[in-house]
N, C-alpha and C. Protein backbone atom coordinates (compact mmCIF):
# COMPACT_ATOMS: atom_id res chain seq x y z
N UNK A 1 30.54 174.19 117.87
CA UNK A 1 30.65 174.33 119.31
C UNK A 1 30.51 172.96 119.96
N UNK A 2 31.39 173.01 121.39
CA UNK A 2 31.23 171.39 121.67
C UNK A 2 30.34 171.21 122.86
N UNK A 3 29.86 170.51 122.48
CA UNK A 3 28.61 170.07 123.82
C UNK A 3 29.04 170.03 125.13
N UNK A 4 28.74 169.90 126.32
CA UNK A 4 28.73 169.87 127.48
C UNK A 4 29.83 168.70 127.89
N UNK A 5 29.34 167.67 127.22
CA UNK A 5 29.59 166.19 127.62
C UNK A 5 30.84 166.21 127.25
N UNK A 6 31.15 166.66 125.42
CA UNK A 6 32.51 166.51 125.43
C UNK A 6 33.19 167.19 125.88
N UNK A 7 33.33 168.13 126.20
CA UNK A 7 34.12 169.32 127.54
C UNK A 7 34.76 168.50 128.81
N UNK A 8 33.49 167.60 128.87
CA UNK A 8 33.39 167.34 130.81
C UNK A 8 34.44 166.17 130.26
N UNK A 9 34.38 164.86 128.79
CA UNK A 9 34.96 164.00 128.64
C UNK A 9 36.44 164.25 128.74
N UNK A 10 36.71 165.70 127.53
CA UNK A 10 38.33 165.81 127.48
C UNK A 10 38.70 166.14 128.64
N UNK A 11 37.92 166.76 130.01
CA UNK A 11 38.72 166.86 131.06
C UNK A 11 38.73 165.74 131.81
N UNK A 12 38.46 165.10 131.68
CA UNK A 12 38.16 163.16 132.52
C UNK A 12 39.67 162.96 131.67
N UNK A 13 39.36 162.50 130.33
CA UNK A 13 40.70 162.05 130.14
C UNK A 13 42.10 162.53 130.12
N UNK A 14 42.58 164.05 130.51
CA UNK A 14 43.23 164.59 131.32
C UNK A 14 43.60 163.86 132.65
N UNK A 15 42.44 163.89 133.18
CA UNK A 15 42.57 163.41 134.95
C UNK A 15 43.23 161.92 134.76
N UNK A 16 42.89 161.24 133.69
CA UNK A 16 43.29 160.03 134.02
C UNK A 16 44.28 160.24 133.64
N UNK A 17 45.13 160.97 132.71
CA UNK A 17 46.36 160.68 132.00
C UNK A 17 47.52 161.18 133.30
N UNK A 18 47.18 162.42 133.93
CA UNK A 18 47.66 162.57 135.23
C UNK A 18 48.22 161.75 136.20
N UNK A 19 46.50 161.01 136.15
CA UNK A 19 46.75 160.10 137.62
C UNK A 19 47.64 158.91 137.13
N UNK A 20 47.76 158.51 135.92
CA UNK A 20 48.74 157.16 135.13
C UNK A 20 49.82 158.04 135.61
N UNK A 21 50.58 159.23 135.61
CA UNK A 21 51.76 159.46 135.29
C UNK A 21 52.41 159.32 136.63
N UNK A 22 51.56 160.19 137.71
CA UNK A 22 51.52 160.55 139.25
C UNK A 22 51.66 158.83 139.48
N UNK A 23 50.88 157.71 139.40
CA UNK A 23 50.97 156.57 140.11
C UNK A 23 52.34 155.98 139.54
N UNK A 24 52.61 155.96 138.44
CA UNK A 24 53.96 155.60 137.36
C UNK A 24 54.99 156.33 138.49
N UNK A 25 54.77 157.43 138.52
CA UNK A 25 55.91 157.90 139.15
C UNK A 25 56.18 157.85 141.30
N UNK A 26 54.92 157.29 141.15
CA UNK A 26 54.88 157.06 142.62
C UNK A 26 55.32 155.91 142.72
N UNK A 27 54.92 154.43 141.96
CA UNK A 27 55.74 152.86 142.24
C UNK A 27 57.44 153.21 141.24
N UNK A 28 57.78 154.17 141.04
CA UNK A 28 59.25 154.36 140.75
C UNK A 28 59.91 154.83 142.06
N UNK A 29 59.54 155.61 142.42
CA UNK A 29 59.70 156.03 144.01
C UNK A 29 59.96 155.23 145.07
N UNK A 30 58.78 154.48 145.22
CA UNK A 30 59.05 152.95 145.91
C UNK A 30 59.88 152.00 145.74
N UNK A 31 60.47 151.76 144.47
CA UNK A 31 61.11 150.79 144.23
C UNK A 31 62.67 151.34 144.66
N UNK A 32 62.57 152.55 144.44
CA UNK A 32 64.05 153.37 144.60
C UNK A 32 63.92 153.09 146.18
N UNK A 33 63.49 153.64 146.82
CA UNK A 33 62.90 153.45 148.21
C UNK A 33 63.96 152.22 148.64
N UNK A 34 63.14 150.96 148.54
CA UNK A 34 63.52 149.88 147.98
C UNK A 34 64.65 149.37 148.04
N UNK A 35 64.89 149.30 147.19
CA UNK A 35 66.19 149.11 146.60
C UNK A 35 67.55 150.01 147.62
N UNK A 36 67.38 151.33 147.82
CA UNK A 36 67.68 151.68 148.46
C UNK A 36 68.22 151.36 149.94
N UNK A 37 66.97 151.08 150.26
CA UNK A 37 66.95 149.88 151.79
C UNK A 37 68.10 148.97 151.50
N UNK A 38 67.65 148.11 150.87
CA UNK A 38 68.05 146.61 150.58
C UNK A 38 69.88 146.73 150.62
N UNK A 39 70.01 147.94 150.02
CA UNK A 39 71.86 147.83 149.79
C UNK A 39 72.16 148.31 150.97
N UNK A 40 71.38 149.37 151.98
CA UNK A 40 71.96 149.64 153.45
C UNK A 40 71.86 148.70 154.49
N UNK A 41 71.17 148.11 154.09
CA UNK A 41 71.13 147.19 155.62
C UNK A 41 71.13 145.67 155.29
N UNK A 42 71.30 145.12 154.07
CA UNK A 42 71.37 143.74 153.99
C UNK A 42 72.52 143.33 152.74
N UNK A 43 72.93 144.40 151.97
CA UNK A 43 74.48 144.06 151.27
C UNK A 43 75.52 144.42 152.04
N UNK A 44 76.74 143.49 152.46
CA UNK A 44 77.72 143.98 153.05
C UNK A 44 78.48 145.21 152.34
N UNK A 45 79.38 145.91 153.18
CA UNK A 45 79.71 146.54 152.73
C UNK A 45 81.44 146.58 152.51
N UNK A 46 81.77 145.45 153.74
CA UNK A 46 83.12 144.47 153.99
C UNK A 46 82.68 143.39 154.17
N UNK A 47 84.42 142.56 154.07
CA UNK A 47 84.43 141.29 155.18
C UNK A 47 85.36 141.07 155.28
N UNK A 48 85.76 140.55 156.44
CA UNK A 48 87.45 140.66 156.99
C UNK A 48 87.86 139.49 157.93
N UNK A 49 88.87 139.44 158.35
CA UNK A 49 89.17 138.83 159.45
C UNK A 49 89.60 139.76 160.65
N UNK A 50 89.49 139.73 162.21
CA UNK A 50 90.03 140.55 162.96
C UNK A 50 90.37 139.72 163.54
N UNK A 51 91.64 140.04 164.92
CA UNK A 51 91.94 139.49 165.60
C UNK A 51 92.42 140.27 167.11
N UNK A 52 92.28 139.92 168.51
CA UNK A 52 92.79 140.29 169.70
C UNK A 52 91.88 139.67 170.83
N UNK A 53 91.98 140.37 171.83
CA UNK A 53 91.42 139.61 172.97
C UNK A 53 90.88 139.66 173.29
N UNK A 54 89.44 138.70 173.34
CA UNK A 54 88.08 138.84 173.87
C UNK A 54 88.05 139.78 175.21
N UNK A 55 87.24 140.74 175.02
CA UNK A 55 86.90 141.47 176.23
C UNK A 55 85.52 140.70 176.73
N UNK A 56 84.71 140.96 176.22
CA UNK A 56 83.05 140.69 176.53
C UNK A 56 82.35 140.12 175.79
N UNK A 57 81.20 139.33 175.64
CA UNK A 57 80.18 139.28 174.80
C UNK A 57 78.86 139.22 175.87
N UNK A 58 78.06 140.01 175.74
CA UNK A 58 77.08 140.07 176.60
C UNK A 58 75.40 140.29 175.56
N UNK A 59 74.61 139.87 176.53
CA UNK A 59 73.28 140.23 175.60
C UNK A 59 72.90 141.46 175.84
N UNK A 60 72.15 142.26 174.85
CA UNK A 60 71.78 143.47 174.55
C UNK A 60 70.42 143.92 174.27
N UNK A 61 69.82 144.92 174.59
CA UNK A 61 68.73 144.55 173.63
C UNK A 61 66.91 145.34 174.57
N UNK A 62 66.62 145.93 174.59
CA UNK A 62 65.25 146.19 175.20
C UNK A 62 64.38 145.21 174.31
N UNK A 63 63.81 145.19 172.79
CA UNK A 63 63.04 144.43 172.40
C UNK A 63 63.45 143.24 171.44
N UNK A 64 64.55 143.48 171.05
CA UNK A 64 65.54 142.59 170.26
C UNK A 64 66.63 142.54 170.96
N UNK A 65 66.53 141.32 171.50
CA UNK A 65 67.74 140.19 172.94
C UNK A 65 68.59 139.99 171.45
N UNK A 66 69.88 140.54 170.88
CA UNK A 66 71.12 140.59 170.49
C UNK A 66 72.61 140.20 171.30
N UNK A 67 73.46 139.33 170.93
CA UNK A 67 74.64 139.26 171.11
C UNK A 67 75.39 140.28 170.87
N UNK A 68 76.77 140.93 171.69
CA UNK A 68 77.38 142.17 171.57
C UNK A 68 78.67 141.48 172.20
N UNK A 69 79.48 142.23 171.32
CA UNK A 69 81.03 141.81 171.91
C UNK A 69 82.07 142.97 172.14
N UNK A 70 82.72 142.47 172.78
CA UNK A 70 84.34 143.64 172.47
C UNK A 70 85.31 142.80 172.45
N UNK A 71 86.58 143.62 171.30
CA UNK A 71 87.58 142.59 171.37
C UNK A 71 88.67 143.75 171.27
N UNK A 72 89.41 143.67 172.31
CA UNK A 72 90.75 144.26 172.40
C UNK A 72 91.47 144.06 171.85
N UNK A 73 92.19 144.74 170.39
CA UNK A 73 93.09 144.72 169.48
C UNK A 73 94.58 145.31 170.06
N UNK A 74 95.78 144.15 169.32
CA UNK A 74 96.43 144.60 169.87
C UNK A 74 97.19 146.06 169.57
N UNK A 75 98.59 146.41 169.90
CA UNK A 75 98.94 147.50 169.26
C UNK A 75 98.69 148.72 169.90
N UNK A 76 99.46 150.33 169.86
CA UNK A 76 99.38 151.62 171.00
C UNK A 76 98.58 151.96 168.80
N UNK A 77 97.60 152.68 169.05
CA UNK A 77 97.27 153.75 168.09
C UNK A 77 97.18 155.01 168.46
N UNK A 78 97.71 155.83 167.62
CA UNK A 78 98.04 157.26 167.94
C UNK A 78 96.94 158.30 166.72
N UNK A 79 96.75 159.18 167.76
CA UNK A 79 95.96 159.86 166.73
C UNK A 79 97.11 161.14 166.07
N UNK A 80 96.83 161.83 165.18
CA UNK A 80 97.46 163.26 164.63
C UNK A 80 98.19 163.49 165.37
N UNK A 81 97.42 164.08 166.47
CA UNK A 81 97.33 164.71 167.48
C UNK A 81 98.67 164.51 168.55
N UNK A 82 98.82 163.07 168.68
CA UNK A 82 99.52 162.18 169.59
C UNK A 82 98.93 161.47 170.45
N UNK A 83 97.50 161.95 170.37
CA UNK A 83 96.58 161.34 171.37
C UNK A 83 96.01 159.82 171.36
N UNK A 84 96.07 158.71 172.55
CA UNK A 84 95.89 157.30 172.16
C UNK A 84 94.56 157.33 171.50
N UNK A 85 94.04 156.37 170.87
CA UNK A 85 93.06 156.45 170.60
C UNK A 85 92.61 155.26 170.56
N UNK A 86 91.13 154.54 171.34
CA UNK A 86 90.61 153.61 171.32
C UNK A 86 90.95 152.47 170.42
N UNK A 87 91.12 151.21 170.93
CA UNK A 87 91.77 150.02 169.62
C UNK A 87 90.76 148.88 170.48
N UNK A 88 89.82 149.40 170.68
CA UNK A 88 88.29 148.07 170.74
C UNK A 88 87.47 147.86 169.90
N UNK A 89 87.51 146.41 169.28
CA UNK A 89 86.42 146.61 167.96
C UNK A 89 84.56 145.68 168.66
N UNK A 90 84.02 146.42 168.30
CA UNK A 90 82.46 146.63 169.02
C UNK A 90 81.86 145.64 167.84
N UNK A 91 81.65 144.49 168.39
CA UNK A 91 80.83 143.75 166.91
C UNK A 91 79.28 143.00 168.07
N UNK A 92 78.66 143.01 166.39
CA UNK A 92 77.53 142.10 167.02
C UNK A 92 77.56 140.96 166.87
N UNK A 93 77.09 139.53 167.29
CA UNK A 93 77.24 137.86 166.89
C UNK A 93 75.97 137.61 165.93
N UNK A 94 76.15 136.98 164.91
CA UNK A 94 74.42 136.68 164.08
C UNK A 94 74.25 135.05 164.73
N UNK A 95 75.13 134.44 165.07
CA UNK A 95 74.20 133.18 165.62
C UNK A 95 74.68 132.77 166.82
N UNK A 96 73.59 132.04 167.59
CA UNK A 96 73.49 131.56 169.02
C UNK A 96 75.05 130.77 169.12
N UNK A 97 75.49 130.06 168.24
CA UNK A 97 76.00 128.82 168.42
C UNK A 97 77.74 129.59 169.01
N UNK A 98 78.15 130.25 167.69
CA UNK A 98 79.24 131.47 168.15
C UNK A 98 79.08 131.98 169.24
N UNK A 99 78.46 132.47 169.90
CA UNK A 99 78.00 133.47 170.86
C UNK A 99 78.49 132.62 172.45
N UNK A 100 77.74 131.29 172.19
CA UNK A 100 77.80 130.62 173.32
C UNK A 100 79.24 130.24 172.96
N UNK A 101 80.10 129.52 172.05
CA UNK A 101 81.13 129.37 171.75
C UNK A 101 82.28 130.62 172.75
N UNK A 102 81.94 132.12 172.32
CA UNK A 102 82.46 132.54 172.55
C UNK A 102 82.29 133.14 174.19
N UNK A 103 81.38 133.41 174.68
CA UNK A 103 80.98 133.23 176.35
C UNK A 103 81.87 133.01 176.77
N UNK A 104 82.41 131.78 176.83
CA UNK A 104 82.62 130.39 177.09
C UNK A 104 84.76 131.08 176.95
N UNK A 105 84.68 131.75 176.59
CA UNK A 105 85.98 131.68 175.79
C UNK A 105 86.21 133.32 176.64
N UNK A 106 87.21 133.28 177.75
CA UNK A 106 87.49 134.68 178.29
C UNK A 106 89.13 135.05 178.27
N UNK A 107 89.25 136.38 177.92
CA UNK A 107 90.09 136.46 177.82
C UNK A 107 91.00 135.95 177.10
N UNK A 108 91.10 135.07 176.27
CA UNK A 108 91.86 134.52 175.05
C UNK A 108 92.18 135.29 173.68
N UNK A 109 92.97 134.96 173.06
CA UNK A 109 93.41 135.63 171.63
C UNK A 109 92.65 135.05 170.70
N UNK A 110 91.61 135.54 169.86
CA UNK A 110 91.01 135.02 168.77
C UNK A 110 90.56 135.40 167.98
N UNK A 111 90.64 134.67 167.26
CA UNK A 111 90.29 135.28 165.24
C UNK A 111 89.27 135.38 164.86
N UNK A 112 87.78 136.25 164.55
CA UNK A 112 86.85 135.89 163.83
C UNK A 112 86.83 137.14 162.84
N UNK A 113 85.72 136.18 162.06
CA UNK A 113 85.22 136.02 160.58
C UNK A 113 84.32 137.33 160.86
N UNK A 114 84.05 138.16 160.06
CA UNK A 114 82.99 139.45 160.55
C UNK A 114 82.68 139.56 158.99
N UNK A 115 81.29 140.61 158.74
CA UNK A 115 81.25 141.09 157.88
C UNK A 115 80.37 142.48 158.25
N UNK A 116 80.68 143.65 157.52
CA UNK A 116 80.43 145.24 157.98
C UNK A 116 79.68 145.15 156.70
N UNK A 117 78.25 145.84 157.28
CA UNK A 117 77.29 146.13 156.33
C UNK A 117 77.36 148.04 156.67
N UNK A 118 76.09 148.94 155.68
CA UNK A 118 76.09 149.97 155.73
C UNK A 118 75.51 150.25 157.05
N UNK A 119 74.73 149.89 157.75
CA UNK A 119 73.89 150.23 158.55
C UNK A 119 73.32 149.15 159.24
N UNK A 120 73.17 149.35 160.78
CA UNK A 120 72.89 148.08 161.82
C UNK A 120 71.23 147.95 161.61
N UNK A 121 70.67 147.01 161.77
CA UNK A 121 68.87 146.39 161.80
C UNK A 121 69.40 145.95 163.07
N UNK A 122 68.08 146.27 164.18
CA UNK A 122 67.50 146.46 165.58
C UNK A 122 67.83 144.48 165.84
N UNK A 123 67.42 143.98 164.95
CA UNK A 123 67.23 142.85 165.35
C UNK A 123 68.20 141.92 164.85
N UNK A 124 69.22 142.17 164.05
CA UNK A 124 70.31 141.40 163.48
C UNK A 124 72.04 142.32 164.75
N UNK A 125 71.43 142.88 165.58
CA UNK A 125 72.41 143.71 166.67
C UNK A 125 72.49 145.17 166.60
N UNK A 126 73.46 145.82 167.03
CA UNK A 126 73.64 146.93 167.33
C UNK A 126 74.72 147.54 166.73
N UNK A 127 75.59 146.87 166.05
CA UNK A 127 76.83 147.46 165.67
C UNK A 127 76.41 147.12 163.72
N UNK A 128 76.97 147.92 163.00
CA UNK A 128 77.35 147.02 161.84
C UNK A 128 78.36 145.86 161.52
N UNK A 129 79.18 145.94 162.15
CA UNK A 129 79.96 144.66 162.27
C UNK A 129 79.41 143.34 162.71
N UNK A 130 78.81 142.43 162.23
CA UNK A 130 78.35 140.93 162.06
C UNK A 130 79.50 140.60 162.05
N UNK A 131 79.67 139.42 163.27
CA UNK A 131 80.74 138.51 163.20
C UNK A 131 79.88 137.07 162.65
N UNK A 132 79.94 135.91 161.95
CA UNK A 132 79.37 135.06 161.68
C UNK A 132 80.06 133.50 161.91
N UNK A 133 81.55 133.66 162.08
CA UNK A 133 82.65 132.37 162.89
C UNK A 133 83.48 132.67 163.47
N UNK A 134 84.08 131.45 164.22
CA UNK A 134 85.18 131.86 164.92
C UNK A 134 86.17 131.51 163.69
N UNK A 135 87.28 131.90 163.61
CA UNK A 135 88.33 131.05 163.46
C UNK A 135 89.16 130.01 163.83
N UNK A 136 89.73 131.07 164.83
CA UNK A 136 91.27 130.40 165.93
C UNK A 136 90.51 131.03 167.14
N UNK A 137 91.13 130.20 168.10
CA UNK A 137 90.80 130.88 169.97
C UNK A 137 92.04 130.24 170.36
N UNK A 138 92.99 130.85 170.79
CA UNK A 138 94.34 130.64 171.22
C UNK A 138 94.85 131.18 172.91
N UNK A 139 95.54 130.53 173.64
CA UNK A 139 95.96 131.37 174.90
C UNK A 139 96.59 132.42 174.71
C-alpha cells in the first residue's frame, strides 16, 4: 500500500506535466498570434504603380495626424449592371516629404509608387494603400 506522500507526489507530478503542456501550448498560440499579425499589417500584399489626377491630399486623423489622398483615375467604369461605378483610388502617404511634394501639386496628372498591405495600422493611415514616391507629376 502507498503512503500518503506518495499519492500526494504522483498527483504533483501530474499537475506539473499538465501545466508544461498547457504553457507549451499557450507560447504556440502566441507566436501564431504573432506571426499572424505581422503578415496582416506589415507584409505587403501588392505593389504597383497608379496613375490620374490628384484630387486631394489632406491630413486625417483624431489621434494619429496621417496623410490621405484621392486620385481620380482616368476612364467611364461600368458595373454588370451598367451602373458607373466609382474610379477614385483612396491612398494613404507614409512620408512627410511626398505629402508636402504632393499638396503642393493640384490638379495635375501623376504617377505614384504605392504598396497595398492586408490591413491599415491607425498610425501608418487609413487606407491600405501606402503610397511611398512620386514618380511623374505632369500637366
Amino acid at each position: 500500500m502507498e503512503s500518503l506522500f506518495d499519492q500526494t507526489e504522483k498527483i504533483r507530478q501530474k499537475g506539473r506535466r499538465w501545466r508544461k503542456i498547457r504553457n507549451i501550448i499557450f507560447l504556440f498560440l502566441l507566436f501564431a498570434f504573432f506571426c499572424w499579425g505581422g503578415i496582416q499589417y506589415y507584409f505587403p500584399r501588392s505593389k504597383g504603380i497608379v496613375s490620374g489626377e490628384l484630387q486631394s491630399v489632406v491630413i486625417k486623423g483624431k489621434i494619429f495626424k496621417t496623410y490621405e489622398g484621392a486620385l481620380k483615375q482616368s476612364g467611364l467604369p461600368l458595373s454588370k449592371d451598367g451602373k458607373m461605378l466609382s474610379n477614385e483610388f483612396n491612398f494613404s502617404i507614409a512620408k512627410k516629404s511626398v505629402a508636402d511634394e504632393l499638396t503642393h501639386t493640384g490638379n495635375k496628372k501623376v504617377e505614384l509608387h504605392y504598396t497595398e498591405y492586408f490591413r491599415a495600422i491607425p498610425w501608418r493611415g487609413a487606407s491600405r494603400q501606402v503610397v511611398e514616391k512620386i514618380i511623374t507629376i505632369t500637366e
